[in-house]
PDB file of N, CA and C in Angstrom:
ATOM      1  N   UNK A   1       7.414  -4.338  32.476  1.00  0.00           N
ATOM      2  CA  UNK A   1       6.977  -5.628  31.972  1.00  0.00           C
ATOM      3  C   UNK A   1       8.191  -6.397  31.473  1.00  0.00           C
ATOM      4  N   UNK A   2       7.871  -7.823  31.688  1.00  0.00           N
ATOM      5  CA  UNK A   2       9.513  -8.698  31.115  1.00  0.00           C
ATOM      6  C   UNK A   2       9.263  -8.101  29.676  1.00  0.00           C
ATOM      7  N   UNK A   3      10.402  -8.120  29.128  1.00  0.00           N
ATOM      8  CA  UNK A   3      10.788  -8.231  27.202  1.00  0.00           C
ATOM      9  C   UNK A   3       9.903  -9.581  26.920  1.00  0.00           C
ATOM     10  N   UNK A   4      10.117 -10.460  27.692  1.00  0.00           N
ATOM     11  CA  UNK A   4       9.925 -11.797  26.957  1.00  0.00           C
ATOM     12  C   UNK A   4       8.272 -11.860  26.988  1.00  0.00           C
ATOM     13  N   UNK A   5       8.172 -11.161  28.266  1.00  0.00           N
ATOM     14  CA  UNK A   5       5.980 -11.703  28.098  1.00  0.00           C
ATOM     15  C   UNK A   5       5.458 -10.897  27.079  1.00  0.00           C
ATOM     16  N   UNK A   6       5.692  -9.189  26.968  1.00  0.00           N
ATOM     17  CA  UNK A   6       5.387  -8.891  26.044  1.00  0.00           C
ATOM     18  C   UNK A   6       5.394  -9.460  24.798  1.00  0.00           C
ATOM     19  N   UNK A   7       6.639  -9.338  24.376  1.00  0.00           N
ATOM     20  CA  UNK A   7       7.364 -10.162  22.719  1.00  0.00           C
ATOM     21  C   UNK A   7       6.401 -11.167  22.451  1.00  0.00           C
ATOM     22  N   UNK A   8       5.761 -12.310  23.334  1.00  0.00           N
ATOM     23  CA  UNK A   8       5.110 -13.447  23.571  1.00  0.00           C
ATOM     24  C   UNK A   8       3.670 -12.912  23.150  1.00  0.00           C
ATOM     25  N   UNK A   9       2.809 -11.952  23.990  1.00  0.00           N
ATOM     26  CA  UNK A   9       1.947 -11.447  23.441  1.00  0.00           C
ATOM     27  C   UNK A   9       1.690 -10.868  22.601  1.00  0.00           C
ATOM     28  N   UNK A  10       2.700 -10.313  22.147  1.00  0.00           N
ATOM     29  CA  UNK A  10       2.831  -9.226  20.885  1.00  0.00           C
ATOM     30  C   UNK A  10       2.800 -10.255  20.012  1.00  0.00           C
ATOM     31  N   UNK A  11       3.415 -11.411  19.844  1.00  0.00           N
ATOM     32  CA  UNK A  11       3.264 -12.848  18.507  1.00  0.00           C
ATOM     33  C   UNK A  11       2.202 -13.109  18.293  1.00  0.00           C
ATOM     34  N   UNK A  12       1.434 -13.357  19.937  1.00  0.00           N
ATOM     35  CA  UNK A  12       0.461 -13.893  19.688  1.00  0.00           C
ATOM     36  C   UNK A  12      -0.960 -13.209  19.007  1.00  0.00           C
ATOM     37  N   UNK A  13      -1.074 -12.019  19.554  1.00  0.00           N
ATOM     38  CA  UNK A  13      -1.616 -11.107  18.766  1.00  0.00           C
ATOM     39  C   UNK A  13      -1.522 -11.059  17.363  1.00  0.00           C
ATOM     40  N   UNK A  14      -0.659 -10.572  16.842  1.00  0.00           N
ATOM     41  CA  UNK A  14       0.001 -10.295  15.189  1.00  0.00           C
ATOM     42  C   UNK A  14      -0.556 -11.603  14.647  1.00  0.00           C
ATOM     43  N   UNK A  15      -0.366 -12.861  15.272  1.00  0.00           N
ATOM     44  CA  UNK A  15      -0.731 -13.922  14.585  1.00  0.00           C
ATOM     45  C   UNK A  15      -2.161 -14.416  14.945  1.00  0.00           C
ATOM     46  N   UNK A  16      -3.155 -13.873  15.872  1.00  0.00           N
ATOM     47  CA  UNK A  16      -4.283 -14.219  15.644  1.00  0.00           C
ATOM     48  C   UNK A  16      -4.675 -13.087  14.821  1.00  0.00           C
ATOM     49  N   UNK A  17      -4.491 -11.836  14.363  1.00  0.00           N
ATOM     50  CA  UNK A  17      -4.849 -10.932  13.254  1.00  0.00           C
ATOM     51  C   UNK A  17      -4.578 -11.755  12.106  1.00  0.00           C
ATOM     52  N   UNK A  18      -3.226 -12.317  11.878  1.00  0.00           N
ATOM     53  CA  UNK A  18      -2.849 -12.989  10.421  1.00  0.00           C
ATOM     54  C   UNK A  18      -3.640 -14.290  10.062  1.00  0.00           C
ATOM     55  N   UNK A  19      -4.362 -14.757  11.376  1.00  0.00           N
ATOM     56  CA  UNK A  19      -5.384 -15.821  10.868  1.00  0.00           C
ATOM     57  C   UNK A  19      -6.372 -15.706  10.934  1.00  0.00           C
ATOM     58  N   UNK A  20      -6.974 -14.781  11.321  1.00  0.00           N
ATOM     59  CA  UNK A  20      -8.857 -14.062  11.401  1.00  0.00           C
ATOM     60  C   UNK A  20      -9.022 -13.215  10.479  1.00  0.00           C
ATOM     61  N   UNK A  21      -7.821 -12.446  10.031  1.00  0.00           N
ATOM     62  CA  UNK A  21      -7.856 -11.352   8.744  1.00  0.00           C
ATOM     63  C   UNK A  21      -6.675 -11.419   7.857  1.00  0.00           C
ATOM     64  N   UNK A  22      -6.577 -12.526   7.383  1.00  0.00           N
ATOM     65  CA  UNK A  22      -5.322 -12.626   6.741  1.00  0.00           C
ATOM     66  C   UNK A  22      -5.436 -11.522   5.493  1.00  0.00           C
ATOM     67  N   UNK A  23      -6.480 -10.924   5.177  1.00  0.00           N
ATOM     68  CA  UNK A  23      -5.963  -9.499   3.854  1.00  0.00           C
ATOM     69  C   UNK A  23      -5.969  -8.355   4.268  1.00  0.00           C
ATOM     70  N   UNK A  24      -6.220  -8.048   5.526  1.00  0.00           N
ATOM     71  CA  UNK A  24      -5.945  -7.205   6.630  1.00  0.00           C
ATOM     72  C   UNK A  24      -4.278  -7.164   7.131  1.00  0.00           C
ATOM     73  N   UNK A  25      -4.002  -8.590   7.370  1.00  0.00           N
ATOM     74  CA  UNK A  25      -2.742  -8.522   8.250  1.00  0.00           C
ATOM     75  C   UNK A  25      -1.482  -7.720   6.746  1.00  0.00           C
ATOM     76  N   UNK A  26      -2.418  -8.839   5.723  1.00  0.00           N
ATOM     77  CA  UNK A  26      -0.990  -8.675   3.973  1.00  0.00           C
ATOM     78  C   UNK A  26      -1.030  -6.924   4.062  1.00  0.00           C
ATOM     79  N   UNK A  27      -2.128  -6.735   4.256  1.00  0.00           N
ATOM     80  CA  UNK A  27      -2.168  -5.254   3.407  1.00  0.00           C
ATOM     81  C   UNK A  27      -1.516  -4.542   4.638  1.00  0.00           C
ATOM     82  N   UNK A  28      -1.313  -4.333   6.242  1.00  0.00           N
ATOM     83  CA  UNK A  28      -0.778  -3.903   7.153  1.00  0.00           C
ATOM     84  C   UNK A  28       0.765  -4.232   6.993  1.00  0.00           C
ATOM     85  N   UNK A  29       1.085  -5.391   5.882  1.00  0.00           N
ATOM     86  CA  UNK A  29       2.816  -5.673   5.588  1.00  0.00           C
ATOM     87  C   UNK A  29       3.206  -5.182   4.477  1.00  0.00           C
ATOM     88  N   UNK A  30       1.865  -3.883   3.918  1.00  0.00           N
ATOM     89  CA  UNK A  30       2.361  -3.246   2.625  1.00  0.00           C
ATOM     90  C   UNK A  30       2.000  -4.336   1.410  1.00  0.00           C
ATOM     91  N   UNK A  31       1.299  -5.286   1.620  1.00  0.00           N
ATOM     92  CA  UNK A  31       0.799  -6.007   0.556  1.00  0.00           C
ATOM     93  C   UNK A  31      -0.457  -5.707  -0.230  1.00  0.00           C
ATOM     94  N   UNK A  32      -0.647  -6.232  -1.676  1.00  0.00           N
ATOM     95  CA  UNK A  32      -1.981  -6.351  -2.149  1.00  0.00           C
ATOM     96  C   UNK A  32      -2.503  -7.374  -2.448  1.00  0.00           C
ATOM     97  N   UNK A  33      -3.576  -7.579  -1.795  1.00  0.00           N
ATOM     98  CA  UNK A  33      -4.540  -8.914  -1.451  1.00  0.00           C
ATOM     99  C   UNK A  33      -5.150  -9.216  -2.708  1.00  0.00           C
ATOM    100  N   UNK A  34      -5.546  -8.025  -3.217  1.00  0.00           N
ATOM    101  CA  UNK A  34      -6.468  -8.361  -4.478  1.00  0.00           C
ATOM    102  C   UNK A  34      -5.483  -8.966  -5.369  1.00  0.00           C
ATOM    103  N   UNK A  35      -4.550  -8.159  -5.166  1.00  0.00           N
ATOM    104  CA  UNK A  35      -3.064  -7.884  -7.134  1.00  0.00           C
ATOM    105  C   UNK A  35      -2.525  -9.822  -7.054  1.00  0.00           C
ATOM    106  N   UNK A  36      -2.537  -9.944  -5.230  1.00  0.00           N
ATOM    107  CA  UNK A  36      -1.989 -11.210  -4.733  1.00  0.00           C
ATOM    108  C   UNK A  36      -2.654 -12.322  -4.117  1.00  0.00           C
ATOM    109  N   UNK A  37      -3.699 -12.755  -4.495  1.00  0.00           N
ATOM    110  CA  UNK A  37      -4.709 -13.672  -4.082  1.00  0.00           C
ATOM    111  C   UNK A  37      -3.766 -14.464  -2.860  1.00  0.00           C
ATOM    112  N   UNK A  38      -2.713 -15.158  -2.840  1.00  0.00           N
ATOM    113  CA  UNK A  38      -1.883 -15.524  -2.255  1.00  0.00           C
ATOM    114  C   UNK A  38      -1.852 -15.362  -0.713  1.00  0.00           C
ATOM    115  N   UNK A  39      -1.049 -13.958  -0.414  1.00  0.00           N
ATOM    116  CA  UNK A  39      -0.968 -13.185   0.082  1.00  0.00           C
ATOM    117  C   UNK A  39      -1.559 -13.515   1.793  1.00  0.00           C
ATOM    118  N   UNK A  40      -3.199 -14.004   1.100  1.00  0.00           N
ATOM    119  CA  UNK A  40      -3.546 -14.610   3.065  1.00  0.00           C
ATOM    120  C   UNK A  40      -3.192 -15.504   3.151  1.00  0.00           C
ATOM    121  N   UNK A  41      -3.053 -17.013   2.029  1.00  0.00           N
ATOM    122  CA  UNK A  41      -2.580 -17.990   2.438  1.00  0.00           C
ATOM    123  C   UNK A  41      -1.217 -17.560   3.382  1.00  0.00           C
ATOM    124  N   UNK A  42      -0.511 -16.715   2.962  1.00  0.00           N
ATOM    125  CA  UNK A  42       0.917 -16.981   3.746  1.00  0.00           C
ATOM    126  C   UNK A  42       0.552 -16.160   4.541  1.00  0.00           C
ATOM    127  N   UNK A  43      -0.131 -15.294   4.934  1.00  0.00           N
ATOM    128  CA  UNK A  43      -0.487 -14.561   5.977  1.00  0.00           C
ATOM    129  C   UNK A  43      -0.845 -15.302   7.254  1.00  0.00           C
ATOM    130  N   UNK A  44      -1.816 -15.954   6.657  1.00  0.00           N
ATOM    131  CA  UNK A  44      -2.280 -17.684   7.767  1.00  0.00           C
ATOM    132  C   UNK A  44      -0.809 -18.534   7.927  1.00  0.00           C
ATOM    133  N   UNK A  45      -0.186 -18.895   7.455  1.00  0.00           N
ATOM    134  CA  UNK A  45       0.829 -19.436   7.607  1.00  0.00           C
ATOM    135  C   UNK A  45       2.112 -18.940   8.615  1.00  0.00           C
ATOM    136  N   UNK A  46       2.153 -17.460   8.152  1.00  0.00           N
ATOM    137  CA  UNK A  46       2.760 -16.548   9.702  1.00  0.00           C
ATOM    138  C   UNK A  46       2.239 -16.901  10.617  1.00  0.00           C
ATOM    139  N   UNK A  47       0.798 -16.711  10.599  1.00  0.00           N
ATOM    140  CA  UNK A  47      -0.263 -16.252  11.823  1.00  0.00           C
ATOM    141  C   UNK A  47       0.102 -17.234  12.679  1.00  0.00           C
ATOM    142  N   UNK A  48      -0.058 -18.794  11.957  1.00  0.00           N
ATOM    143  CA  UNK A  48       0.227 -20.022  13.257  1.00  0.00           C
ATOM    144  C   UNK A  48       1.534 -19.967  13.404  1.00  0.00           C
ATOM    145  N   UNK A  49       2.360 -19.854  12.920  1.00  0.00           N
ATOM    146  CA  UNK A  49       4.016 -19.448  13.330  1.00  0.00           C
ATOM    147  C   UNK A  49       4.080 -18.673  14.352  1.00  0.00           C
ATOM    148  N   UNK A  50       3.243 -17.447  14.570  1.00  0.00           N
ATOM    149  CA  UNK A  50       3.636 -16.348  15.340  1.00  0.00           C
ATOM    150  C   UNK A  50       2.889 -16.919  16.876  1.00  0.00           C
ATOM    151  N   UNK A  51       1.745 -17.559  16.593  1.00  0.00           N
ATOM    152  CA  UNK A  51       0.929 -17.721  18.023  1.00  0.00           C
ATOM    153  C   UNK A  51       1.322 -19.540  18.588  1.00  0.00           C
ATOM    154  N   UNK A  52       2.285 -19.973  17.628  1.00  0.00           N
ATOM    155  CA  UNK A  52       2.606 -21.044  18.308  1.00  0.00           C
ATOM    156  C   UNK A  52       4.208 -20.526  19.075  1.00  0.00           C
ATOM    157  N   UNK A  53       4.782 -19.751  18.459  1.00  0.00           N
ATOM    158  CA  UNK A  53       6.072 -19.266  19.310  1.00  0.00           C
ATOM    159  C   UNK A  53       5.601 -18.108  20.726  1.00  0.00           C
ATOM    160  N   UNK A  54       4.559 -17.406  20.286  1.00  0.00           N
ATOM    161  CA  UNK A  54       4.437 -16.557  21.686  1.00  0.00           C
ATOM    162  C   UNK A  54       3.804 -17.641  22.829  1.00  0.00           C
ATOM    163  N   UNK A  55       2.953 -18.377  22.343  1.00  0.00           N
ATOM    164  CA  UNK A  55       2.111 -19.331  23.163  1.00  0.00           C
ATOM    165  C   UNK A  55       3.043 -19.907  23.971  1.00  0.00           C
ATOM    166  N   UNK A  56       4.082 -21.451  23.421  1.00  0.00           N
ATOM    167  CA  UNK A  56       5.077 -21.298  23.552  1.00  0.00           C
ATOM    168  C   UNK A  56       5.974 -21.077  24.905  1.00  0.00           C
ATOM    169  N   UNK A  57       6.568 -19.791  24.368  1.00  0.00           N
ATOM    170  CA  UNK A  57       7.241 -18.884  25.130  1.00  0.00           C
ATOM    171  C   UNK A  57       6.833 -18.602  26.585  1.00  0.00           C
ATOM    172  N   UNK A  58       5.410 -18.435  26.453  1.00  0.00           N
ATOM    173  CA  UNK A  58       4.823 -18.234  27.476  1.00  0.00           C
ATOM    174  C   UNK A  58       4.569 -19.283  28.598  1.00  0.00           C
ATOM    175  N   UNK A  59       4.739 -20.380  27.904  1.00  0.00           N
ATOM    176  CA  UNK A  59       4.738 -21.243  29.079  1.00  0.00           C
ATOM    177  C   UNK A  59       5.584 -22.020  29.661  1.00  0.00           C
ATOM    178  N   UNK A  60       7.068 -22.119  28.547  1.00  0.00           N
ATOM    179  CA  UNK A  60       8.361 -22.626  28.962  1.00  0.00           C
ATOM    180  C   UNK A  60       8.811 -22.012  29.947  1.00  0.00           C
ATOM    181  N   UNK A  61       9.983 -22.710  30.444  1.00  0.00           N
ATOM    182  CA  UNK A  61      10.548 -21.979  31.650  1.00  0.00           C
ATOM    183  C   UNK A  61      12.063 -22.448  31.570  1.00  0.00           C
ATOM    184  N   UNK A  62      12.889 -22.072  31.941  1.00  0.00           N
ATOM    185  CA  UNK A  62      14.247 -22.663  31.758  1.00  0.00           C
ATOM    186  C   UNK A  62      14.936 -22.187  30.530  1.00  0.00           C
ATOM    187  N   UNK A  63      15.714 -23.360  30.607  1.00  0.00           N
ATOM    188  CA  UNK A  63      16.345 -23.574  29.306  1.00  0.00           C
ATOM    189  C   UNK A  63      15.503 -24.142  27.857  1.00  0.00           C
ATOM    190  N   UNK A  64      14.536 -24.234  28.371  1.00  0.00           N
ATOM    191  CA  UNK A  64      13.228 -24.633  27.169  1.00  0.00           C
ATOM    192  C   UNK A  64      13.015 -23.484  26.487  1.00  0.00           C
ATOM    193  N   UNK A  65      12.762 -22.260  27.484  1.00  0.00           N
ATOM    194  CA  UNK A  65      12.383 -21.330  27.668  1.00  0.00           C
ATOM    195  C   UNK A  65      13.436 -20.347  26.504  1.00  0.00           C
ATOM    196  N   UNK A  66      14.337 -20.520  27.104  1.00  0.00           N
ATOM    197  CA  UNK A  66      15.733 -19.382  26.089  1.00  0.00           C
ATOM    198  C   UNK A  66      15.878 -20.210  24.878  1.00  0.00           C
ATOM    199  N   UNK A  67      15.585 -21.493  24.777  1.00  0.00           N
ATOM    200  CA  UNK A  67      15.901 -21.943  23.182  1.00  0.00           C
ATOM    201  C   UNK A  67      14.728 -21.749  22.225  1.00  0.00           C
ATOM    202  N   UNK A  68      13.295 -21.516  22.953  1.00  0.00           N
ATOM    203  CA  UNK A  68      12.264 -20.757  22.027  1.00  0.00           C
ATOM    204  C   UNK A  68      12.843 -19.365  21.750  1.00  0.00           C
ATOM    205  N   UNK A  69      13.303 -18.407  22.714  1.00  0.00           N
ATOM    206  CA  UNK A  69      13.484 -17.215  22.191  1.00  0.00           C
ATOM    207  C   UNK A  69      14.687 -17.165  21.390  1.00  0.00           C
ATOM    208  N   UNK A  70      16.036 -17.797  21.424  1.00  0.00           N
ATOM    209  CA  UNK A  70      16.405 -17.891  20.073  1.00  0.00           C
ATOM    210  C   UNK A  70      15.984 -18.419  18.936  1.00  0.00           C
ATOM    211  N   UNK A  71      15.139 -19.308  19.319  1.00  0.00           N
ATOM    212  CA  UNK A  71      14.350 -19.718  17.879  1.00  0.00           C
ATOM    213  C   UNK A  71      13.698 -18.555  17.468  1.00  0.00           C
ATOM    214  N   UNK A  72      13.196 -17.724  18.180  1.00  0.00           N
ATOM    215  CA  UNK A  72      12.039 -17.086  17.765  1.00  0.00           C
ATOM    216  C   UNK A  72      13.492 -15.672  17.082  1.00  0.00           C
ATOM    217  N   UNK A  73      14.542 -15.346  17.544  1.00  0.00           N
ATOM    218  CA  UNK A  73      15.420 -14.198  17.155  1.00  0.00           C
ATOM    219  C   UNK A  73      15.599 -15.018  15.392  1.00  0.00           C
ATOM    220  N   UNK A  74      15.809 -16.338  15.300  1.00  0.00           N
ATOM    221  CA  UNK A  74      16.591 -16.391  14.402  1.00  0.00           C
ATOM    222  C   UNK A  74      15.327 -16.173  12.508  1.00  0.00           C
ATOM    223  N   UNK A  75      13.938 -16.433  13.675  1.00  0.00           N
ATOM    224  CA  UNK A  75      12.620 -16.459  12.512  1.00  0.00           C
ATOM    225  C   UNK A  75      12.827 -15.033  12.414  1.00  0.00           C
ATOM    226  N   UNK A  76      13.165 -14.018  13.334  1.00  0.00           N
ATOM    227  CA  UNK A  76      12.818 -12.856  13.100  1.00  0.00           C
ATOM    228  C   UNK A  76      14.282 -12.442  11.930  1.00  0.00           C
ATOM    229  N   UNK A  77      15.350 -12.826  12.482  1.00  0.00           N
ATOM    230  CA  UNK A  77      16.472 -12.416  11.358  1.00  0.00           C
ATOM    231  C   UNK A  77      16.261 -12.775  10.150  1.00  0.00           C
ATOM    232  N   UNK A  78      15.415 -13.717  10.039  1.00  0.00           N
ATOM    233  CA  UNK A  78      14.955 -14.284   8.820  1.00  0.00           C
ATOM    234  C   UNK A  78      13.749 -13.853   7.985  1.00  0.00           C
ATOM    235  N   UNK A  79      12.802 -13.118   8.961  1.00  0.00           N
ATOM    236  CA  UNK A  79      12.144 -12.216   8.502  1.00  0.00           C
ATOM    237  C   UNK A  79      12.389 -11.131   7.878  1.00  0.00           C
ATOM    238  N   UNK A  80      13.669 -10.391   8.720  1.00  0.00           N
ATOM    239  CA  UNK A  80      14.432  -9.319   8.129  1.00  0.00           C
ATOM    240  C   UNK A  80      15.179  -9.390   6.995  1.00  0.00           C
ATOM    241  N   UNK A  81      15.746 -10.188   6.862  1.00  0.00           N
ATOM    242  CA  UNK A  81      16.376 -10.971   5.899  1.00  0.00           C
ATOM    243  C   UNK A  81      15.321 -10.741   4.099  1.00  0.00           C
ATOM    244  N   UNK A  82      14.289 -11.661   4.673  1.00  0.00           N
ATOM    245  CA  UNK A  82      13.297 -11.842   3.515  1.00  0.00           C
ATOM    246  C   UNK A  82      12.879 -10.198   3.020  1.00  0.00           C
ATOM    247  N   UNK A  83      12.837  -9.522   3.780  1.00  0.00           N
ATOM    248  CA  UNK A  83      12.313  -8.368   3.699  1.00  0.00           C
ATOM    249  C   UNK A  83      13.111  -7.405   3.006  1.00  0.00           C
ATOM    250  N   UNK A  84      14.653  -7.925   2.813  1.00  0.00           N
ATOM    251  CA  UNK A  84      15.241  -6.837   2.507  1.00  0.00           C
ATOM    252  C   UNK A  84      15.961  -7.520   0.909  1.00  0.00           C
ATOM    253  N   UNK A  85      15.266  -9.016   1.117  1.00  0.00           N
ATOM    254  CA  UNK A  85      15.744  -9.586  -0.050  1.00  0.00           C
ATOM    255  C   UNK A  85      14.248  -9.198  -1.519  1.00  0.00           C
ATOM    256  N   UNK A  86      13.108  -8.972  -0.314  1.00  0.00           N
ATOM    257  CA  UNK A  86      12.438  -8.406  -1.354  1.00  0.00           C
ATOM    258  C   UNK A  86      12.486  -7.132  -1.972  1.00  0.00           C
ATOM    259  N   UNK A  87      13.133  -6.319  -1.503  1.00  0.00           N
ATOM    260  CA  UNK A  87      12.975  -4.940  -1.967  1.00  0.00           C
ATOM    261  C   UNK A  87      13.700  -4.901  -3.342  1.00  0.00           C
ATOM    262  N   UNK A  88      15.648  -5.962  -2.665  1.00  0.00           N
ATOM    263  CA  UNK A  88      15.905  -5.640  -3.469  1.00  0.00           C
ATOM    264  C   UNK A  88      15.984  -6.590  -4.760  1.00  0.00           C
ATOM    265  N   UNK A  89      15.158  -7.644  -4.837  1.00  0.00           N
ATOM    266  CA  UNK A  89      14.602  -8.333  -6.134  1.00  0.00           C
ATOM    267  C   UNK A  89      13.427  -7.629  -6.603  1.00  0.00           C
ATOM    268  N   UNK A  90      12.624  -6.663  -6.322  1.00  0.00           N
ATOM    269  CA  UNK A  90      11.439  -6.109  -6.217  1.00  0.00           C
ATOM    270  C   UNK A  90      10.740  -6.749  -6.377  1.00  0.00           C
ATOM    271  N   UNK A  91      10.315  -7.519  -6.004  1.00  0.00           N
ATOM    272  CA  UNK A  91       9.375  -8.126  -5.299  1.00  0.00           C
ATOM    273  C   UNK A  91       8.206  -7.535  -4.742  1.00  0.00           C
ATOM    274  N   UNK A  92       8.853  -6.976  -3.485  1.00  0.00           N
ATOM    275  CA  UNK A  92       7.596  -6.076  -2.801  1.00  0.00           C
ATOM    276  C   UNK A  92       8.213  -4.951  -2.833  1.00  0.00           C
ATOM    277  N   UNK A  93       7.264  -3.743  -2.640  1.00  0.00           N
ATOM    278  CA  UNK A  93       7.849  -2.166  -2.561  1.00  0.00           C
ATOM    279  C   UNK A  93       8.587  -2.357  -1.423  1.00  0.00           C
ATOM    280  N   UNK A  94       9.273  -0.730  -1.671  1.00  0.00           N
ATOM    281  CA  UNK A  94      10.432  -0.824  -0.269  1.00  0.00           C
ATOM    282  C   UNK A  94       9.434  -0.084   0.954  1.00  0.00           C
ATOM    283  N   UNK A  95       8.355   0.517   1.002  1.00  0.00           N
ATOM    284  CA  UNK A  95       7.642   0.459   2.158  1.00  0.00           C
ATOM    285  C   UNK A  95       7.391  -0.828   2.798  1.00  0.00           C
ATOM    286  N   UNK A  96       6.940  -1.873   1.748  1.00  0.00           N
ATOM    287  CA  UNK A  96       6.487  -2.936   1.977  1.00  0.00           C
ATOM    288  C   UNK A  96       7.388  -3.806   3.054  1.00  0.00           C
ATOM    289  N   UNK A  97       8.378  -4.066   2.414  1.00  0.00           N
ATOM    290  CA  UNK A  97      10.128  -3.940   2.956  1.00  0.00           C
ATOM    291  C   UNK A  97      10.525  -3.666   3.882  1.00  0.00           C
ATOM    292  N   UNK A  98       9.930  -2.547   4.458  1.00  0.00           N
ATOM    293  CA  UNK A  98      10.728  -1.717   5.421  1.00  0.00           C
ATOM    294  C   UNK A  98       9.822  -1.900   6.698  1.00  0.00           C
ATOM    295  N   UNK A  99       8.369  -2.162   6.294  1.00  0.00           N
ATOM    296  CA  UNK A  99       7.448  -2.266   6.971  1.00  0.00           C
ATOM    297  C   UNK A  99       6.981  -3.781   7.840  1.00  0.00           C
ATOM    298  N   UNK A 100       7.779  -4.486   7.050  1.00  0.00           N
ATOM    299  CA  UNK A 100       8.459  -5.917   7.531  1.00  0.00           C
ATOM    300  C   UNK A 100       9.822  -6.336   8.220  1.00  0.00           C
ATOM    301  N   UNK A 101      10.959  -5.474   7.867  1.00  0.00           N
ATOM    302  CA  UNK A 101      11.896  -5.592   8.341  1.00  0.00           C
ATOM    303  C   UNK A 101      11.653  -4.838   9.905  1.00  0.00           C
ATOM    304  N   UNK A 102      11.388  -3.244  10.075  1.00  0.00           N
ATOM    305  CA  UNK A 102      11.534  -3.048  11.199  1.00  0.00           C
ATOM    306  C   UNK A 102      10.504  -3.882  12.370  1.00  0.00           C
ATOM    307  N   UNK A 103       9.752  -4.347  12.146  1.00  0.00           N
ATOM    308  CA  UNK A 103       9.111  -4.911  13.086  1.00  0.00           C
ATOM    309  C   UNK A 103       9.893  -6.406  13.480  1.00  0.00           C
ATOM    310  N   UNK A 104      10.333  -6.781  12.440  1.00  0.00           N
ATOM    311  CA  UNK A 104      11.103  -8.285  12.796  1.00  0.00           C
ATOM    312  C   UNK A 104      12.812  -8.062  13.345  1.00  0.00           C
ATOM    313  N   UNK A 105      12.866  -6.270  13.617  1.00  0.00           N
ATOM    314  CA  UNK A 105      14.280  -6.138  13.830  1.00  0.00           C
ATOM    315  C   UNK A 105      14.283  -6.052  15.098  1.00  0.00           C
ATOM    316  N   UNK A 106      13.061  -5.263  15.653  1.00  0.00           N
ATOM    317  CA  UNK A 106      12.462  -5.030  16.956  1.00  0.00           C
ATOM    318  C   UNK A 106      12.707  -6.346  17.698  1.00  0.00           C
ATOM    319  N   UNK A 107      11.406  -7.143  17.354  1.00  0.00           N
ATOM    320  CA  UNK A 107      11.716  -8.656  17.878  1.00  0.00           C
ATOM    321  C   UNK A 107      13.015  -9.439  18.269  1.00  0.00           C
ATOM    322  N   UNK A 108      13.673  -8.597  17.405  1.00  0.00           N
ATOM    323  CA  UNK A 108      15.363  -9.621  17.452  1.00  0.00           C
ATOM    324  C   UNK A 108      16.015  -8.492  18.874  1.00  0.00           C
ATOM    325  N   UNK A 109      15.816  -7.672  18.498  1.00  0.00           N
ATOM    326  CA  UNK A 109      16.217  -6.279  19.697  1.00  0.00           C
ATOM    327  C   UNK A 109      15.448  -7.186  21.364  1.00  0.00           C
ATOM    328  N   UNK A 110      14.407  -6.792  20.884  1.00  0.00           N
ATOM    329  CA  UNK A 110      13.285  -7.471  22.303  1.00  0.00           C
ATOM    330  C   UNK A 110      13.762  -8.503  22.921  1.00  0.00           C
ATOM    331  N   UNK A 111      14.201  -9.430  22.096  1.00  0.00           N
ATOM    332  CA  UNK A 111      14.285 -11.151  22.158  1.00  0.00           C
ATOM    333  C   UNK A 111      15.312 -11.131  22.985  1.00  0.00           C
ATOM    334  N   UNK A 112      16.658 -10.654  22.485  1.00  0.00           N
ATOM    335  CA  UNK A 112      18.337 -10.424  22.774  1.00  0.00           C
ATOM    336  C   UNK A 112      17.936  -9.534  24.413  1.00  0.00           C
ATOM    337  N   UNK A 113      17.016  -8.562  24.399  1.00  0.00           N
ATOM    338  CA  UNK A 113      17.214  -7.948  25.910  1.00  0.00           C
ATOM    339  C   UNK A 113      16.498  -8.981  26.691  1.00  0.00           C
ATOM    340  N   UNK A 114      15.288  -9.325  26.242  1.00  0.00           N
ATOM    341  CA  UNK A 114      14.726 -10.311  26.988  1.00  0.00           C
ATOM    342  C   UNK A 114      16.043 -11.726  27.704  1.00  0.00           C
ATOM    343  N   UNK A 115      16.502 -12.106  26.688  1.00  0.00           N
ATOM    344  CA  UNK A 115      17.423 -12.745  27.195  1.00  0.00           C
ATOM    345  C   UNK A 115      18.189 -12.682  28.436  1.00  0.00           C
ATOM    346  N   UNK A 116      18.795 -11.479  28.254  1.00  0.00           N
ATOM    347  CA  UNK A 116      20.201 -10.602  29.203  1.00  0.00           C
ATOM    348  C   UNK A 116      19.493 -10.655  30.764  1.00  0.00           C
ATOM    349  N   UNK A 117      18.148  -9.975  30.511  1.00  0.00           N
ATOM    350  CA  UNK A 117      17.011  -9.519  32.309  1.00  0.00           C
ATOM    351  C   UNK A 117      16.649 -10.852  32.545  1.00  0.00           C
ATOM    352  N   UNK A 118      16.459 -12.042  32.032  1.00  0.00           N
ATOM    353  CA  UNK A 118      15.821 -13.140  32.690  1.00  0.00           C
ATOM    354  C   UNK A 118      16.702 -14.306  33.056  1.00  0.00           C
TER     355      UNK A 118
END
């Protein structure tokens, strides 16, 4: 399968979970929904982030095409980023942390090969 269709579906997925179950998706990022009423709002707020970049992705072609997937590497470095800035402000636990970072490290991994094969 390309890197890139997957990666694309894989967004889009993650982000229709983060907007149909946003205390489902928090608590799958090591969050607490109850402790954090919050928590789905920004969950919903990923959710359309994630299914407007796989969507997107999926239908560019070109050079349209490779400047979504660096867009989409640089949300994910930035995901990683956030993730590791929460642990260590504690913020969120370091499962929580870790459980956010590797998935947004993946993406940046995915994104970068996707690049190279297409």
């Amino acid at each position: 399968m390309d890197p890139l269709f997957g990666l694309s579906l894989g967004r889009i997925a993650v982000g229709a979970v983060s907007l149909a179950k946003p205390d489902t998706a928090a608590g799958l990022l090591g969050l607490d929904a109850r402790a954090n009423p919050q928590a789905g709002y920004v969950a919903r707020l990923f959710g359309s982030r994630e299914i407007a970049l796989g969507a997107l992705t999926l239908i560019a072609r070109g050079r349209a095409r490779r400047h979504l997937v660096l867009a989409g590497i640089a949300v994910d470095v930035a995901d990683a980023a956030a993730g590791a800035l929460g642990i260590r402000d504690r913020s969120i636990s370091t499962r929580a942390g870790a459980t956010m970072i590797g998935p947004a490290l993946g993406a940046v991994v995915t994104g970068v090969r996707g690049l190279r094969v297409s």
